[in-house]
N, C-alpha and C. Protein backbone atom coordinates (compact mmCIF):
# COMPACT_ATOMS: atom_id res chain seq x y z
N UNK A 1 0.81 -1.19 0.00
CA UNK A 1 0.00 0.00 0.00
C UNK A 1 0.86 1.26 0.00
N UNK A 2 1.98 1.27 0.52
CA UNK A 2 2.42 2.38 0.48
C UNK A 2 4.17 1.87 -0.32
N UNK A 3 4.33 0.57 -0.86
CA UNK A 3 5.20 0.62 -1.16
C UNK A 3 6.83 0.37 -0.67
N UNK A 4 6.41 -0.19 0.23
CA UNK A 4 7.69 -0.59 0.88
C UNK A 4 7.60 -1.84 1.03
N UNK A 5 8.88 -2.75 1.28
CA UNK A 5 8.76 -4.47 1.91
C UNK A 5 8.09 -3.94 3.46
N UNK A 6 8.26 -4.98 3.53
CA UNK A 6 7.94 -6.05 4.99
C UNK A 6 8.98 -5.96 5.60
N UNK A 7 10.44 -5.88 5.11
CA UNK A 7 11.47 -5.91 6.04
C UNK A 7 11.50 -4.36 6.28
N UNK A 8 11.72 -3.70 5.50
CA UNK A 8 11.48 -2.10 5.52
C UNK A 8 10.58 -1.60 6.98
N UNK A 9 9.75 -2.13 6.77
CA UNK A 9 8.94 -1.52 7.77
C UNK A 9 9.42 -2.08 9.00
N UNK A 10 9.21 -3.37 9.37
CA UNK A 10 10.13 -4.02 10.40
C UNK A 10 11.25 -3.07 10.86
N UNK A 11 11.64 -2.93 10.06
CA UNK A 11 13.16 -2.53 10.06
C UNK A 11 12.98 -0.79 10.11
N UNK A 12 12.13 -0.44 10.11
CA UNK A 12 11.72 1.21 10.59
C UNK A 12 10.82 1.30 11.87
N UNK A 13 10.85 0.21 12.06
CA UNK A 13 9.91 0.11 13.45
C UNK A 13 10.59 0.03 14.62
N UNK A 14 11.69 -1.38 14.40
CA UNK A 14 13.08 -1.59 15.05
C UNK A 14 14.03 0.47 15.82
N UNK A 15 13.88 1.01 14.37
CA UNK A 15 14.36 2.05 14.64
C UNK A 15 14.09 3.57 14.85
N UNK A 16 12.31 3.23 15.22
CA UNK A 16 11.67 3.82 15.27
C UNK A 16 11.40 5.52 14.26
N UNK A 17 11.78 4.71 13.41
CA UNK A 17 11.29 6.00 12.47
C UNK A 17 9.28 5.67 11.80
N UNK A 18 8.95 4.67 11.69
CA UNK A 18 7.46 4.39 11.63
C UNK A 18 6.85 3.36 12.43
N UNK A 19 6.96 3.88 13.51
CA UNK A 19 6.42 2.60 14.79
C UNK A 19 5.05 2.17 14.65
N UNK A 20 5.49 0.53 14.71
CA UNK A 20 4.11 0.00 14.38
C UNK A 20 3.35 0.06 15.88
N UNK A 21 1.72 -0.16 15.68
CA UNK A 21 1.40 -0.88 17.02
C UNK A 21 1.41 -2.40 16.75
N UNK A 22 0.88 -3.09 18.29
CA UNK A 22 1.14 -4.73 18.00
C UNK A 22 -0.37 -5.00 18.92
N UNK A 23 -0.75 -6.37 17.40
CA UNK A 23 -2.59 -6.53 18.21
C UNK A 23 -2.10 -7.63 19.08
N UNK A 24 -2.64 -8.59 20.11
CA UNK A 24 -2.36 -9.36 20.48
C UNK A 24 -1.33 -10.41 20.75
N UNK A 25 -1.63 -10.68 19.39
CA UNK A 25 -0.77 -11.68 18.69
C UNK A 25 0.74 -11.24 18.43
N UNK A 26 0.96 -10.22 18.62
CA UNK A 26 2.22 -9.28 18.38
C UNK A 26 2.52 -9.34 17.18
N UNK A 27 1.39 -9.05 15.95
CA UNK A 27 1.48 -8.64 14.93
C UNK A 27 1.84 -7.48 14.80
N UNK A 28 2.54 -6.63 13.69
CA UNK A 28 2.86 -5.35 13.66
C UNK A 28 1.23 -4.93 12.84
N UNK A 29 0.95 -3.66 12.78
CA UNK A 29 -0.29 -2.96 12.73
C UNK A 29 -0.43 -1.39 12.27
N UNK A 30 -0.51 -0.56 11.63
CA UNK A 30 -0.65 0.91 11.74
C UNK A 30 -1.78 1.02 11.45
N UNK A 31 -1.86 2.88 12.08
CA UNK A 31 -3.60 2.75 12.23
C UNK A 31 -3.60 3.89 10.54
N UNK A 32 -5.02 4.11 10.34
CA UNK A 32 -5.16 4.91 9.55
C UNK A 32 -4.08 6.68 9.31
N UNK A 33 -4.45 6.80 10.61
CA UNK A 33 -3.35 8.62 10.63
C UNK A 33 -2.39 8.41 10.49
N UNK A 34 -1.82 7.04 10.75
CA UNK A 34 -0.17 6.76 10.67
C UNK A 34 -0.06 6.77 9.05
N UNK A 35 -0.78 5.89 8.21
CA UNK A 35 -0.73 5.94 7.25
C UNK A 35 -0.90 7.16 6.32
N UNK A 36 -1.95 8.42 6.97
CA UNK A 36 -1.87 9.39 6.32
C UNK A 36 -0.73 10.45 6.79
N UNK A 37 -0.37 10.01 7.73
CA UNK A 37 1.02 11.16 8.50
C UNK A 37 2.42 10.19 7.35
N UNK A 38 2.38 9.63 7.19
CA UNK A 38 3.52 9.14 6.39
C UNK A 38 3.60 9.76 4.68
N UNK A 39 2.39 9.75 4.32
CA UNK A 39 1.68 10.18 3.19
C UNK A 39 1.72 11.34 2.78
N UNK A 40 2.50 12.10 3.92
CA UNK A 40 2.04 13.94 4.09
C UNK A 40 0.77 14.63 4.33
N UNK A 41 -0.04 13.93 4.47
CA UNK A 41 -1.36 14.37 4.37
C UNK A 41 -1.51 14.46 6.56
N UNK A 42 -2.01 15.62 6.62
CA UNK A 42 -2.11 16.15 8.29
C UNK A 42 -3.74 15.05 8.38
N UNK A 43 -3.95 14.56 9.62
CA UNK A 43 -4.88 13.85 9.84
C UNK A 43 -5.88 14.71 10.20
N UNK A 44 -6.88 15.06 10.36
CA UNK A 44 -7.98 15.68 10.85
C UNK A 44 -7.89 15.87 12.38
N UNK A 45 -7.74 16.82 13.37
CA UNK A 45 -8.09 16.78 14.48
C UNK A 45 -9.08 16.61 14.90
N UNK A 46 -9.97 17.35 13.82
CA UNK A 46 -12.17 16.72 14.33
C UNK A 46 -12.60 15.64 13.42
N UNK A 47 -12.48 14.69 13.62
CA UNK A 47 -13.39 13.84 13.39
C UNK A 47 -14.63 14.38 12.84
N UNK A 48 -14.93 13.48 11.74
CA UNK A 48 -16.39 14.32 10.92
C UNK A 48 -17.53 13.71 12.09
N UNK A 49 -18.64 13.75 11.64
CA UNK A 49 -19.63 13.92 12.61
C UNK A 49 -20.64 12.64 11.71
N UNK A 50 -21.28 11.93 12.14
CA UNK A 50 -22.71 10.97 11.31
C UNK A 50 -23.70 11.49 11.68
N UNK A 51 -23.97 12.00 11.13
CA UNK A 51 -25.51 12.08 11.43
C UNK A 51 -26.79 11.33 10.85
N UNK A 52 -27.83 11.06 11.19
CA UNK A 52 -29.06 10.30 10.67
C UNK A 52 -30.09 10.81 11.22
N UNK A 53 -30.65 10.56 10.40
CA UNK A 53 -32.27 10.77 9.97
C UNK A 53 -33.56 9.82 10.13
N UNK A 54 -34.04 10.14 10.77
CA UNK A 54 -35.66 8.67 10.40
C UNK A 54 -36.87 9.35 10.61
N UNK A 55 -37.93 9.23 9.79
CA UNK A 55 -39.23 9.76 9.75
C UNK A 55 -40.10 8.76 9.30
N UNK A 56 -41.33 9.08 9.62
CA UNK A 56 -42.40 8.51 9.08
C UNK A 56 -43.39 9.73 8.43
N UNK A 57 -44.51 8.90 7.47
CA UNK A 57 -45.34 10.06 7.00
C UNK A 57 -46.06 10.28 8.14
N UNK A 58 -46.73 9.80 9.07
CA UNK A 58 -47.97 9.72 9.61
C UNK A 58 -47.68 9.90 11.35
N UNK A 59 -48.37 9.64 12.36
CA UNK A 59 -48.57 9.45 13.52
C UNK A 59 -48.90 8.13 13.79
N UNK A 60 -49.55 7.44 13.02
CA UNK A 60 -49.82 6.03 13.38
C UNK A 60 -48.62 5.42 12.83
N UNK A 61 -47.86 5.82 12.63
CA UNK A 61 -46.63 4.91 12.37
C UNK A 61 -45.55 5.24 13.20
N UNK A 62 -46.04 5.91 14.49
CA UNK A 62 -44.79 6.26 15.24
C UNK A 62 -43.99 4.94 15.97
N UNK A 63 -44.80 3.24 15.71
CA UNK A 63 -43.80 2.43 15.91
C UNK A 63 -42.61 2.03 15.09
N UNK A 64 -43.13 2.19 14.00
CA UNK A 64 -42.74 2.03 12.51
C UNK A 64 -40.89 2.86 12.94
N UNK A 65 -41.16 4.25 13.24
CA UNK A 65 -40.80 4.94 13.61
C UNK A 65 -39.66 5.27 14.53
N UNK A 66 -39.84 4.51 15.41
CA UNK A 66 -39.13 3.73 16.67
C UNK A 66 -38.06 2.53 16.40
N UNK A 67 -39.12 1.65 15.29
CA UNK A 67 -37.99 0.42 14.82
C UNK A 67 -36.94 1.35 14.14
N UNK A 68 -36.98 2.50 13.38
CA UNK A 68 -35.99 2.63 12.45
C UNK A 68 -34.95 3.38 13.26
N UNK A 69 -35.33 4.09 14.60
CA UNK A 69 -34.31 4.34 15.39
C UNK A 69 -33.75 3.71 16.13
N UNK A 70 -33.97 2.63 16.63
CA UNK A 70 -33.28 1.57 16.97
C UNK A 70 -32.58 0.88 16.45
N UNK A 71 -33.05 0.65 14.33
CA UNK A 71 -32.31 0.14 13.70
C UNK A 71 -30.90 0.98 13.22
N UNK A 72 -30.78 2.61 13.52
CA UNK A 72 -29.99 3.43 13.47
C UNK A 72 -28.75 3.29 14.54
């Protein structure tokens, strides 16, 4: 993905110029910002936001209504 071996990275991790994290298993790992901080690209400090929506046409469907916010 970004073009380097496997030993490369190992071997930049070792010397901490792109430190991996490790899941469990003590796999090596980077998260997304690592990948865009390597990239040149500055990561976002705010986080975008989700927002959602659910309506019904009516009043008698305010269960209707309910399922879809729960299914949200």
């Amino acid at each position: 993905m970004i073009g380097k071996s496997v030993r490369t990275l190992q071997r930049w991790d070792l010397e901490g110029v792109f430190v991996a994290h490790r899941n469990q298993k003590n796999r090596r790992f980077y998260t997304h910002d690592q990948y865009l901080e390597y990239l040149g690209i500055k990561a976002s400090e705010d986080k975008a936001k989700i927002v959602v929506y659910a309506r019904v046409s009516s009043a008698n469907q305010k269960q209707d209504l309910q399922n879809q916010i729960e299914a949200l």
